[in-house]
Protein backbone atom coordinates (compact mmCIF):
# COMPACT_ATOMS: atom_id res chain seq x y z
CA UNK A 1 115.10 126.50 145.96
CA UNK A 2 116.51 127.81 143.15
CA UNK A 3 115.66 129.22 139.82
CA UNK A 4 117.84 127.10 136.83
CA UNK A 5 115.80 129.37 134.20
CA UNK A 6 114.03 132.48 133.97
CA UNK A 7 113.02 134.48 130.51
CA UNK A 8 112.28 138.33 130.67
CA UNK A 9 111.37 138.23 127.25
CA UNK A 10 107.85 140.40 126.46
CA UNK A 11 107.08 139.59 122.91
CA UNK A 12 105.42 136.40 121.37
CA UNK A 13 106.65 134.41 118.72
CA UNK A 14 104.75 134.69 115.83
CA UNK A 15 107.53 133.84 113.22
CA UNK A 16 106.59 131.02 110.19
CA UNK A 17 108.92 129.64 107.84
CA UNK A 18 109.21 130.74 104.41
CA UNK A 19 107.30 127.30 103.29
CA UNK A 20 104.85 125.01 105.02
CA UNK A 21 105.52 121.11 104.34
CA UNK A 22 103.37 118.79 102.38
CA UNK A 23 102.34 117.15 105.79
CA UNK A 24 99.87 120.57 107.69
CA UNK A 25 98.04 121.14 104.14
CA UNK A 26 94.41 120.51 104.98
CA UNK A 27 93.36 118.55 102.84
CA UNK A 28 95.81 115.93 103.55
CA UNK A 29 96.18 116.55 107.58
CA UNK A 30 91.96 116.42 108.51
CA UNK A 31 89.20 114.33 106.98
CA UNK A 32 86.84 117.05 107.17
CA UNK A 33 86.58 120.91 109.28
CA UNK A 34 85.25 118.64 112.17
CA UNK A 35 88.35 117.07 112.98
CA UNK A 36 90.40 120.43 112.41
CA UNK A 37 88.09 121.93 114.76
CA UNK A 38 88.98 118.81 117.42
CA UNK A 39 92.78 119.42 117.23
CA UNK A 40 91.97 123.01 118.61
CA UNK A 41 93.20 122.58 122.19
CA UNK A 42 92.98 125.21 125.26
CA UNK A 43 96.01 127.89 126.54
CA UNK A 44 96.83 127.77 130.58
CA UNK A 45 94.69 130.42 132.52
CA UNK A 46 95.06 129.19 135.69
CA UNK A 47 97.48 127.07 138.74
CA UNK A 48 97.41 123.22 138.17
CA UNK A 49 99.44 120.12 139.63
CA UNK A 50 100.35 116.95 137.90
CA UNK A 51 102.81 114.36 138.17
CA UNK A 52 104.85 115.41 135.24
CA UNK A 53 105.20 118.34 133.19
CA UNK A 54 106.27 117.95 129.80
CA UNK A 55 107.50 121.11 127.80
CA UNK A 56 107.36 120.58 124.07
CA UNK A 57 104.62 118.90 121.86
CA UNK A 58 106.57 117.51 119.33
CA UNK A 59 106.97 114.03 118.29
CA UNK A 60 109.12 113.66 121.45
CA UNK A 61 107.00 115.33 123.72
CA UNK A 62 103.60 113.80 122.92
CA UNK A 63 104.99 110.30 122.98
CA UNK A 64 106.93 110.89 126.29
CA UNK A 65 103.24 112.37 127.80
CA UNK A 66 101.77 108.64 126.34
CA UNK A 67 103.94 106.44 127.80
CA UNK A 68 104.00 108.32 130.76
CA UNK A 69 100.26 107.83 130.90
CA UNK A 70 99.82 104.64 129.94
CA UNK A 71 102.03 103.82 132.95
CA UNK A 72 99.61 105.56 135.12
CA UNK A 73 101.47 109.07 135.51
CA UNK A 74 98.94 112.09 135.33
CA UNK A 75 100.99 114.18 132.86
CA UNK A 76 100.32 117.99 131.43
CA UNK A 77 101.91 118.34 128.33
CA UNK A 78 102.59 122.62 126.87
CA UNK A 79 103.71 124.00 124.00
CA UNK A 80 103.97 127.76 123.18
CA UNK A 81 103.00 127.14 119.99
CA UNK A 82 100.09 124.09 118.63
CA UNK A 83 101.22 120.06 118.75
CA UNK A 84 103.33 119.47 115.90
CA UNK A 85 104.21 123.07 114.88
CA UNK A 86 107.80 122.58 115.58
CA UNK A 87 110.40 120.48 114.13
CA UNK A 88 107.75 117.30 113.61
CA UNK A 89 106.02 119.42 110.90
CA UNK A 90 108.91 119.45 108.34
CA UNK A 91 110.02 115.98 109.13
CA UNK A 92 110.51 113.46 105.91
CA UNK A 93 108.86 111.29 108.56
CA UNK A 94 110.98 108.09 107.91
CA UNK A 95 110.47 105.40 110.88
CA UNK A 96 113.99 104.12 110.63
CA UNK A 97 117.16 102.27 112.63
CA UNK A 98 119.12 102.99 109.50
CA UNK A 99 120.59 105.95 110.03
CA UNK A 100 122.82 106.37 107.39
CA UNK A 101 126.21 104.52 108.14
CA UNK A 102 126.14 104.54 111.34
CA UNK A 103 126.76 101.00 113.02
CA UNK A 104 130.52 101.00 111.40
CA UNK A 105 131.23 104.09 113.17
CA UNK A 106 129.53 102.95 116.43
CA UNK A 107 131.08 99.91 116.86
CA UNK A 108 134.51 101.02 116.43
CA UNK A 109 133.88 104.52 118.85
CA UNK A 110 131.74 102.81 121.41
CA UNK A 111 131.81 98.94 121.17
CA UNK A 112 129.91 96.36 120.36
CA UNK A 113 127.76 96.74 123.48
CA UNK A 114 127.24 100.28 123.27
CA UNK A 115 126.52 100.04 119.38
CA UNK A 116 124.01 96.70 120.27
CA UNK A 117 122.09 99.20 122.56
CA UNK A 118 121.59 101.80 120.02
CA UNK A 119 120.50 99.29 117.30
CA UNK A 120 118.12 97.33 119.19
CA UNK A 121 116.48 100.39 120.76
CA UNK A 122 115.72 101.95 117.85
CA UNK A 123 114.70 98.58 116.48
CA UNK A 124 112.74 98.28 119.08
CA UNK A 125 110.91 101.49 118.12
CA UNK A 126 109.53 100.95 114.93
CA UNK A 127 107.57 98.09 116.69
CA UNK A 128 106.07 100.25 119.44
CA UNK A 129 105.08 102.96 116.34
CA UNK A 130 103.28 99.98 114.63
CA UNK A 131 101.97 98.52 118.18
CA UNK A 132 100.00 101.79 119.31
CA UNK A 133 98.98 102.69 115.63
CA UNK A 134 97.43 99.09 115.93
CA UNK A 135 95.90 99.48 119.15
CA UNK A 136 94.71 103.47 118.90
CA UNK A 137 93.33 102.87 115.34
CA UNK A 138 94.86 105.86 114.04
CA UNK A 139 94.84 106.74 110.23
CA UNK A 140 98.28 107.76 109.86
CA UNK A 141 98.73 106.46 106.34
CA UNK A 142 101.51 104.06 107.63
CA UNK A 143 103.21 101.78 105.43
CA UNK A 144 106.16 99.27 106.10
CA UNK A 145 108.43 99.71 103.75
CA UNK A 146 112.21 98.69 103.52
CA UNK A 147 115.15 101.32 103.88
CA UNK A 148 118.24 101.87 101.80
CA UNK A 149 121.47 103.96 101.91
CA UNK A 150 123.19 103.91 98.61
CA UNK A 151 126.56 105.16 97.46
CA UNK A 152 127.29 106.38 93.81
CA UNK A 153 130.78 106.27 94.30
CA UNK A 154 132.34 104.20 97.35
CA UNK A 155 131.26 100.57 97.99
CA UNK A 156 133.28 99.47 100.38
CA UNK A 157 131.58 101.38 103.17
CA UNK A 158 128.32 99.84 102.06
CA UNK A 159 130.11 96.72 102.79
CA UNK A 160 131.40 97.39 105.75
CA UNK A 161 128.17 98.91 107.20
CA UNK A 162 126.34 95.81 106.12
CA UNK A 163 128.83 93.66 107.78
CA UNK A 164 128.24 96.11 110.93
CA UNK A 165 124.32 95.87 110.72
CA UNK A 166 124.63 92.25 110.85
CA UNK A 167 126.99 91.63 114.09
CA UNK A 168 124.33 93.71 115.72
CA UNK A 169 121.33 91.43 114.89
CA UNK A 170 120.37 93.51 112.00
CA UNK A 171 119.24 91.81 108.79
CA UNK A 172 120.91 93.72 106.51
CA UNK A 173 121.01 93.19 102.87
CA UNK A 174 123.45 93.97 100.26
CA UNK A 175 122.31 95.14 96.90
CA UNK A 176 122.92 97.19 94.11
CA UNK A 177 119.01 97.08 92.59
CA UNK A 178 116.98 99.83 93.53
CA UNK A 179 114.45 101.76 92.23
CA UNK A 180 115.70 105.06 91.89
CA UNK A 181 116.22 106.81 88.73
CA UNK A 182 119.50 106.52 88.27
CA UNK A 183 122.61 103.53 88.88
CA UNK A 184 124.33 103.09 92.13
CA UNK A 185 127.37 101.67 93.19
CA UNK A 186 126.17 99.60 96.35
CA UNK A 187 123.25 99.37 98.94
CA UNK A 188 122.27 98.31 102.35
CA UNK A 189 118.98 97.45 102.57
CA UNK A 190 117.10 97.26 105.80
CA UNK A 191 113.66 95.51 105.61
CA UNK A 192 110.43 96.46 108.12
CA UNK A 193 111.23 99.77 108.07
CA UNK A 194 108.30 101.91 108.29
CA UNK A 195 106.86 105.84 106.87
CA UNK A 196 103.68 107.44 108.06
CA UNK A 197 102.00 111.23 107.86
CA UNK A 198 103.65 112.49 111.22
CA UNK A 199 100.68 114.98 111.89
CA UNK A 200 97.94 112.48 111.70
CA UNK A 201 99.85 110.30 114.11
CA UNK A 202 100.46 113.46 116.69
CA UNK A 203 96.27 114.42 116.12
CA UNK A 204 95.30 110.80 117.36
CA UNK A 205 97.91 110.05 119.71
CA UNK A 206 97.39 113.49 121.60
CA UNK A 207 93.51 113.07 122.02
CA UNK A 208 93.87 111.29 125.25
CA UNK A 209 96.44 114.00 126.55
CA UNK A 210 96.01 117.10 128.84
CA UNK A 211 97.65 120.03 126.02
CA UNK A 212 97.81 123.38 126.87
CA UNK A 213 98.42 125.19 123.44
CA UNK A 214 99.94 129.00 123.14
CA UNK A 215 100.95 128.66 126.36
CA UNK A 216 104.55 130.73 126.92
CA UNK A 217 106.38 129.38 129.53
CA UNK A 218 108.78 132.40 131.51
CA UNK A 219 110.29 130.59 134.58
CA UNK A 220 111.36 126.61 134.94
CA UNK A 221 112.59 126.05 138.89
CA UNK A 222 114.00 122.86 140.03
CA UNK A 223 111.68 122.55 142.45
CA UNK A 224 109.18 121.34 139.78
CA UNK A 225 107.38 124.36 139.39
CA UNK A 226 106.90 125.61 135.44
CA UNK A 227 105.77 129.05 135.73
CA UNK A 228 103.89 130.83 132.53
CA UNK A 229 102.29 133.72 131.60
CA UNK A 230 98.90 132.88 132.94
CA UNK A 231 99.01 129.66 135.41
CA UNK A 232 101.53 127.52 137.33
CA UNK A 233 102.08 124.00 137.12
CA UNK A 234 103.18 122.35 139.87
CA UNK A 235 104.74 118.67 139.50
CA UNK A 236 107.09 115.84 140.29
CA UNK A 237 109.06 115.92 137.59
CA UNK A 238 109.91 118.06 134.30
CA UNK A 239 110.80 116.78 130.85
CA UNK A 240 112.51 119.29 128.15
CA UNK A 241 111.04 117.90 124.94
CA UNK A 242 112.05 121.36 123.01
CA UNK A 243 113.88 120.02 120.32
CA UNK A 244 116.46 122.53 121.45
CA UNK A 245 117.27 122.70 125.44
CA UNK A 246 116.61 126.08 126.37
CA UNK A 247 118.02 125.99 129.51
CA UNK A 248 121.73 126.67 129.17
CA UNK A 249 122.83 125.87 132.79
CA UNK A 250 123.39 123.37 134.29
CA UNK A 251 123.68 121.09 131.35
CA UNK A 252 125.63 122.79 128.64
CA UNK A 253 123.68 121.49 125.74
CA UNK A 254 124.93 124.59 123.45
CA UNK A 255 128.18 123.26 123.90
CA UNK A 256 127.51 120.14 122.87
CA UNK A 257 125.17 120.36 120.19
CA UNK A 258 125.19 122.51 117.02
CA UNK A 259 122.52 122.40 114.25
CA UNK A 260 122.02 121.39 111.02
CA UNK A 261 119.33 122.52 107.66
CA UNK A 262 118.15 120.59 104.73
CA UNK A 263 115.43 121.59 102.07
CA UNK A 264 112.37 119.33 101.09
CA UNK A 265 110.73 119.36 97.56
CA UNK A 266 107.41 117.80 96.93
CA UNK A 267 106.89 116.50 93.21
CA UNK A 268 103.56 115.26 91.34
CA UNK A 269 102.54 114.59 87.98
CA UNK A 270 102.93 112.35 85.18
CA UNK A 271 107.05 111.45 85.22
CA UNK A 272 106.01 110.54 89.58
CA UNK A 273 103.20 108.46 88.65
CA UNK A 274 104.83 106.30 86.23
CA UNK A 275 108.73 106.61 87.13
CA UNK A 276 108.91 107.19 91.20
CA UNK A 277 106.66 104.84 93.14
CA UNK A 278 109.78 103.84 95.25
CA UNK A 279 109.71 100.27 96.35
CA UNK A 280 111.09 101.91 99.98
CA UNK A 281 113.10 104.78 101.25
CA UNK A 282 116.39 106.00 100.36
CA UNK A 283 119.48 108.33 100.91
CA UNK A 284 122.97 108.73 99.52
CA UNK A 285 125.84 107.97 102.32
CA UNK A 286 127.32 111.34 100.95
CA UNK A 287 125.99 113.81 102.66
CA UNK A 288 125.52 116.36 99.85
CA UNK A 289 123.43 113.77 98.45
CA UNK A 290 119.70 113.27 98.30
CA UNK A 291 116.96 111.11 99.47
CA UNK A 292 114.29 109.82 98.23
CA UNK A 293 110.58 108.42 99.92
CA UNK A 294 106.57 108.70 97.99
CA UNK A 295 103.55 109.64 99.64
CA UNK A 296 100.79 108.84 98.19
CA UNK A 297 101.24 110.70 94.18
CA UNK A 298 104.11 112.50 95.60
CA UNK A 299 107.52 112.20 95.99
CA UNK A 300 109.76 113.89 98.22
CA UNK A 301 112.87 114.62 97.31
CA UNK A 302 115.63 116.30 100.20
CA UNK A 303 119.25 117.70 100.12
CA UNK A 304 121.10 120.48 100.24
CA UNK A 305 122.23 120.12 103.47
CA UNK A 306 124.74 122.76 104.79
CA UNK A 307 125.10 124.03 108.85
CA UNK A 308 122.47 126.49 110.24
CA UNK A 309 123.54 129.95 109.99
CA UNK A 310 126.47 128.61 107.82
CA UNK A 311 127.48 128.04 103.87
CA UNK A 312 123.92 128.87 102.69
CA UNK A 313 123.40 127.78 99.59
CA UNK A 314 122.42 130.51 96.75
CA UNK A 315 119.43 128.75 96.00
CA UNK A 316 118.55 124.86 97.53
CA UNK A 317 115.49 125.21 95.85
CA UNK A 318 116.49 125.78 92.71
CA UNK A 319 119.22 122.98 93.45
CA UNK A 320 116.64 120.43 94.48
CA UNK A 321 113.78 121.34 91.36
CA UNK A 322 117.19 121.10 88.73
CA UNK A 323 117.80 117.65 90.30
CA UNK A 324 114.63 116.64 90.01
CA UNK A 325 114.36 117.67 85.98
CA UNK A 326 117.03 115.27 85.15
CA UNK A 327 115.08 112.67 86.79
CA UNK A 328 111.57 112.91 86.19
CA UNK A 329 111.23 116.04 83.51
CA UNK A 330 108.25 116.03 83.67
CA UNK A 331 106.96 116.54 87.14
CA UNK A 332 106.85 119.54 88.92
CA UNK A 333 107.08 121.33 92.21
CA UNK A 334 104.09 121.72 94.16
CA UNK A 335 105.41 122.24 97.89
CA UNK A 336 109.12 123.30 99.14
CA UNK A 337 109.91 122.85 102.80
CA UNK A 338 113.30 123.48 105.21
CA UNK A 339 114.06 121.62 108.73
CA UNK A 340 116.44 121.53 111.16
CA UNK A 341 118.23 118.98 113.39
CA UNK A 342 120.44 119.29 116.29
CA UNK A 343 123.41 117.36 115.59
CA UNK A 344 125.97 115.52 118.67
CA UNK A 345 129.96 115.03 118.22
CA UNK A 346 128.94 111.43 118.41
CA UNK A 347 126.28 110.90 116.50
CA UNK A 348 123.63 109.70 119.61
CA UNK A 349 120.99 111.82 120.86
CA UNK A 350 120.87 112.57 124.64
CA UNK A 351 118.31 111.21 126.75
CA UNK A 352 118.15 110.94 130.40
CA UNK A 353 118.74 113.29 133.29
CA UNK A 354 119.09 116.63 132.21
CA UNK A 355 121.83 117.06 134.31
CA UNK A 356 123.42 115.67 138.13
CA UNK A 357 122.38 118.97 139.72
CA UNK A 358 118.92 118.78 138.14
CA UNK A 359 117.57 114.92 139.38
CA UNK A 360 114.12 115.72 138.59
CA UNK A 361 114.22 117.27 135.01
CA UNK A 362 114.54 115.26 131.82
CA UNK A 363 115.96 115.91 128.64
CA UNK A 364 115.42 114.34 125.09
CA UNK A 365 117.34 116.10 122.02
CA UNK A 366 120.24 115.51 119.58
CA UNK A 367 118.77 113.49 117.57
CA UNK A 368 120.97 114.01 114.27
CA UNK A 369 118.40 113.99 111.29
CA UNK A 370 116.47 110.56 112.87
CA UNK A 371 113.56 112.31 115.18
CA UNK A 372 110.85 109.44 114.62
CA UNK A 373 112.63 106.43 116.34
CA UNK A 374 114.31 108.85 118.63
CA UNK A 375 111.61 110.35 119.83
CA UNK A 376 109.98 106.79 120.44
CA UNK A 377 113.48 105.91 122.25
CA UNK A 378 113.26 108.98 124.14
CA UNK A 379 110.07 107.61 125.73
CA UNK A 380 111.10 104.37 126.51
CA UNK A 381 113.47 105.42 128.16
CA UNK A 382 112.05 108.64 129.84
CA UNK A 383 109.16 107.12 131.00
CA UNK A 384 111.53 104.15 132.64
CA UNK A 385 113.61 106.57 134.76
CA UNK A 386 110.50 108.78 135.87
CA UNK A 387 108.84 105.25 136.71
CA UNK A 388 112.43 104.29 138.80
CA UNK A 389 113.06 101.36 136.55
CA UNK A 390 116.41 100.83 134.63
CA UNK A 391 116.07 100.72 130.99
CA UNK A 392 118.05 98.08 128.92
CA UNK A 393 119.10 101.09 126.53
CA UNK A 394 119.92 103.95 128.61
CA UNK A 395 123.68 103.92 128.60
CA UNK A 396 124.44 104.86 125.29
CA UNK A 397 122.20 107.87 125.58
CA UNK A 398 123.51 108.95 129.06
CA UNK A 399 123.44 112.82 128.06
CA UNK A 400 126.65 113.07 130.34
CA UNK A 401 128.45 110.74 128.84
CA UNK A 402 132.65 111.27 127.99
CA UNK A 403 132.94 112.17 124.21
CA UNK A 404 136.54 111.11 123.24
CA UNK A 405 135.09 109.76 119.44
CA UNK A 406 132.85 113.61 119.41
CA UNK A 407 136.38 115.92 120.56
CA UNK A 408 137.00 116.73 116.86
CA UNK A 409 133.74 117.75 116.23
CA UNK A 410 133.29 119.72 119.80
CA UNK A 411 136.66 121.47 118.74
CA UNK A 412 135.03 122.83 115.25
CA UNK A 413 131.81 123.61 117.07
CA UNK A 414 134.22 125.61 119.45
CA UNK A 415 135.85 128.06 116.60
CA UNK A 416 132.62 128.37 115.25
CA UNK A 417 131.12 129.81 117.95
CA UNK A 418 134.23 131.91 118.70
CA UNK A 419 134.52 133.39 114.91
CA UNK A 420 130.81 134.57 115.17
CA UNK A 421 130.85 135.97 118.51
CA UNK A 422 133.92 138.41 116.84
CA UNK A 423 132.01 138.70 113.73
CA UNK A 424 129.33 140.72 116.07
CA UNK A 425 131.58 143.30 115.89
CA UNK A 426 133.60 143.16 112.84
CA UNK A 427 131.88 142.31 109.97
CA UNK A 428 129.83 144.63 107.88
CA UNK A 429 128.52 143.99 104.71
CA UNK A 430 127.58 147.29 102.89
CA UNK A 431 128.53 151.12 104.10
CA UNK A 432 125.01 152.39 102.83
CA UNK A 433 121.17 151.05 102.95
CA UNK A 434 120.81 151.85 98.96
CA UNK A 435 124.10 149.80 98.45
CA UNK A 436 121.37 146.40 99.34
CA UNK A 437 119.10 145.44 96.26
CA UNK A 438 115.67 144.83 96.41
CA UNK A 439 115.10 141.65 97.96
CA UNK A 440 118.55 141.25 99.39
CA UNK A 441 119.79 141.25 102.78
CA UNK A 442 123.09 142.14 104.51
CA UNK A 443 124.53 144.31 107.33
CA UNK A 444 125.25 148.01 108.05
CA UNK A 445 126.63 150.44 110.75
CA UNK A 446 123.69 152.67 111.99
CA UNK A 447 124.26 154.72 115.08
CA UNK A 448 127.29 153.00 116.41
CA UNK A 449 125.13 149.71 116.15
CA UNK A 450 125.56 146.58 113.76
CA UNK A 451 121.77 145.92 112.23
CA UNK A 452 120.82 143.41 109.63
CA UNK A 453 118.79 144.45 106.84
CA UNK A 454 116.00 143.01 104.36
CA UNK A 455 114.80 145.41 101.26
CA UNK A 456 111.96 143.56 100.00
CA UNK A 457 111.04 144.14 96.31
CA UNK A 458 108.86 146.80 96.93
CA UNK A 459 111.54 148.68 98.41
CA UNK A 460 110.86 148.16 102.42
CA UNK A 461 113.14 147.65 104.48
CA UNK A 462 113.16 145.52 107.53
CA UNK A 463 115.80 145.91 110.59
CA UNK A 464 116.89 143.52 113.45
CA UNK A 465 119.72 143.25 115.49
CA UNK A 466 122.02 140.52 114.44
CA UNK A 467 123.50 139.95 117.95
CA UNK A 468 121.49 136.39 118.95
CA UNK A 469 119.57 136.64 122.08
CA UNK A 470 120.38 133.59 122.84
CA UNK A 471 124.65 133.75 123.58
CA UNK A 472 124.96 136.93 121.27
CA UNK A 473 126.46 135.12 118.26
CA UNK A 474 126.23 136.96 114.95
CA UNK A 475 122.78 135.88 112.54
CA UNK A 476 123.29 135.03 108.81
CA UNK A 477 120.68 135.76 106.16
CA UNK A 478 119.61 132.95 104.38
CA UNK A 479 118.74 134.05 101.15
CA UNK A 480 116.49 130.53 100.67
CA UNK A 481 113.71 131.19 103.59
CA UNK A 482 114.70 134.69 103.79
CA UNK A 483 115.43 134.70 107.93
CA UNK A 484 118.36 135.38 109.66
CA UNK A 485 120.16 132.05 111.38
CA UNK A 486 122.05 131.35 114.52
CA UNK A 487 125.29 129.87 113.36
CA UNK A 488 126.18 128.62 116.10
CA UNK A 489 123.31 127.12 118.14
CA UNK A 490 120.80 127.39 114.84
CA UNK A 491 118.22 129.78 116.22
CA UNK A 492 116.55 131.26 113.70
CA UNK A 493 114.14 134.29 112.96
CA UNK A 494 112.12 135.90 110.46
CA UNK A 495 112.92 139.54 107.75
CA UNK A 496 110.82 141.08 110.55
CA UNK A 497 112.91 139.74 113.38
CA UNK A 498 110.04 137.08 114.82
CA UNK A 499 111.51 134.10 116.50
CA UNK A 500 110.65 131.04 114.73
CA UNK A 501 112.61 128.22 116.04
CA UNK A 502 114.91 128.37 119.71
CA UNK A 503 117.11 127.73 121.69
CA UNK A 504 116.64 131.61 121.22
CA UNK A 505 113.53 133.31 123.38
CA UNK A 506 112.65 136.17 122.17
CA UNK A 507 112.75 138.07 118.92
CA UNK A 508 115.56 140.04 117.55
CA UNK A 509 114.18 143.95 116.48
CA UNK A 510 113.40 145.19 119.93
CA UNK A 511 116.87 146.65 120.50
CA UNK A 512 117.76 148.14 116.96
CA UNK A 513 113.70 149.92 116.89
CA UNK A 514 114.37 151.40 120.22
CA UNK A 515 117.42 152.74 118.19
CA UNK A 516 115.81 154.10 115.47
CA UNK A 517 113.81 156.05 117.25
């Protein structure tokens, strides 16, 4: 028996991100305090067995637990922090095969087989999303809508993605009428595409599911025991539905994975009611771009997209609510929102095995900006193996597969985590505390040790060490949710030093206040 993860880690997170999405306000998440009282669900206090243990109660995780269910699994599903509180929260929630131009590149890295796989699973997934909305009755606000990707500048790859689509049994349509404020160049258009309110969907869906909220998990064994702070669970089999894998060995995920931010805008008023009720969804193939989708009076309106940890812009904000002035002048900006994805060399998310020495533990992650269909993928497929049935789909997301179209991008993943390990130890920002202005950030030597620094506008300042817990890379401020980011796994963590998002564990100010005093 042995022991594949173990976290000494004392403190809880209690990290939150700078701004909460459009999608856990109240008023548009419950129907009245009855139902928000409902969704409160119990922490583990005690030794339990099931048949499956799943770790994460994200979109991934709580559809996983279903469809493990529903095939007559008994399944405990944990989360150390509420269902939805992760990743799913800050989704644009866009039920999608079109992910950007994708088929193109998949057909000429993988084949036509491989690429066929991908496009019909994920096809295959907006039906199931529509098929247990049906049957569960919940009142998710979805809505079929078609998708686009448009190009301001390059038409040919429209073309050629549209010719792609199509070979793959993909009724793709080329177009250069859309609804969007302003001319493109081309479009693809994919019809029965589909957007919902991701939160409503988790609250009905995880109803019929054993959750055990707040519930901090410190050991995983590959033996199938989960160990926490307050109860064991004992089962078959073990799914990692964490967004991030945060068991480094075996498996290597950090390796293979790094992680990318984008910023979310929410617009109302007059310019949204009469100019941006989109006849679907939409994003720019350039991937500085934006994209576009309504919810109900709103529109939401994402970009700025740069590397976690890395090239933060100034102010994506600021970028975003400029953008939106030339547009619609007259609307304004009544929620802002960040998220984060974990991106592959190859574009395909891994799900499967979580690795040959590990037969009984599952992973589902990488899922590079497209969570909602993944995540459904992710439980057909899951939810096959567990079951010992082959899935039709499975190949292409073999999470061990050989990566000969990814080496480039493994290669820059590579230097990026070698330049930040060095920048640990070389790189300070200011010689003195006072030389940091109110409400800035940056780095000083204190005591022979590196700390990072936030002086609020009131003149406080805040300390953490800036070595990652998780592989001791050095943390970036961004200036735009004022945290400090992994660059090169995409932890990140609050001014204070509070974990908010992993593969990282624990928080980051324990070592530098045991410094201080």
């Amino acid at each position: 028996m042995n022991t594949i993860w173990r976290e000494n880690g004392t403190v809880e997170s209690t990290g939150q991100e700078r701004g909460e999405s459009l999608w856990v306000q109240k008023q548009f998440r419950y129907d009245n305090q009855q139902a928000m009282e409902q969704a409160k669900r119990p922490k583990l206090q005690e030794d339990i067995t099931t048949d499956v243990t799943v770790i994460g109660a994200g979109m991934a995780g709580v559809l996983i637990a279903h469809m493990l269910q529903e095939n007559g699994f008994s399944v405990v599903l944990v989360d150390y922090k509420e269902v939805g509180s992760g990743i799913t929260k800050n989704t644009t929630a866009k039920i999608s095969s079109q992910h950007n131009l994708i088929y193109q590149k998949l057909i000429s890295n993988k084949g036509q087989e491989r690429a066929w796989e991908y496009a019909a699973a994920n096809q295959m997934a907006i039906e199931k999303f529509e098929e247990i909305i049906s049957l569960k009755e919940i009142d998710c606000d979805f809505q079929i809508q078609p998708s686009y990707i448009y190009t301001l500048d390059n038409e040919d790859k429209i073309k050629q993605e549209v010719e792609a689509a199509r070979k793959l049994g993909i009724t793709a349509v080329l177009t250069k009428e859309t609804t969007l404020p302003f001319s493109v160049k081309a479009a693809v258009r994919f019809d029965h595409q589909a957007q919902f309110h991701p939160l409503k969907f988790l609250d009905g869906l995880a109803k019929s599911l054993t959750v055990y909220e707040h519930t901090r998990i410190t050991e995983v064994r590959d033996d199938g025991v989960v160990i926490t702070e307050q109860g064991r669970i004992k089962a078959k089999s073990i799914v990692i539905a964490t967004h991030y894998p945060f068991i480094n060995a075996p498996g290597f995920y950090f390796f293979r994975m790094h992680q990318d931010r984008q910023y979310v805008v929410a617009l109302e008023g007059e310019d949204i009611n009469k100019k941006a009720h989109l006849d679907g969804m939409y994003l720019d193939a350039d991937p500085q771009g934006y994209s576009f989708r309504n919810y109900k009076d709103f529109l939401l309106l994402g970009g700025a997209s740069h590397r976690s940890g890395k090239n933060n812009p100034p102010d994506a904000y600021a970028q975003l609510e400029a953008e939106a002035g030339k547009w619609y002048p007259n609307a304004k900006v009544v929620y802002t929102w960040s998220n984060q994805d974990c991106m592959t060399p190859d574009s395909i998310p891994y799900i499967g095995r979580y690795s040959a020495r590990t037969p009984n533990i599952y992973v589902a992650t990488g899922f590079n900006k497209w969570g909602m269909t993944s995540a459904m993928v992710s439980a057909m497929i899951i939810s096959d193996l567990i079951a010992g049935r082959k899935n039709e789909f499975q190949k292409v997301f073999y999470p061990r597969r050989l990566m000969f179209s990814g080496s480039k991008e493994l290669l820059k993943d590579a230097a990026v985590v070698t330049i930040n390990l060095l920048s640990e130890h070389l790189r300070i920002t200011h010689d003195k505390l006072r030389d940091i202005g109110p409400g800035e950030a940056g780095t000083v030597l204190k005591d022979g040790m590196k700390i990072g620094v936030y002086r609020d506008k009131y003149d406080k300042y805040y300390f953490v060490t800036t070595k990652c817990p998780h592989l001791g890379c050095s943390l970036e401020w961004n200036q735009n949710e004022l945290t400090w980011d992994c660059p090169c796994h995409g932890s990140r963590f609050d001014y204070r030093g509070n974990l908010i998002s992993n593969p990282a564990m624990r928080d980051v100010f324990d070592a530098c206040q045991r410094k201080r005093k």
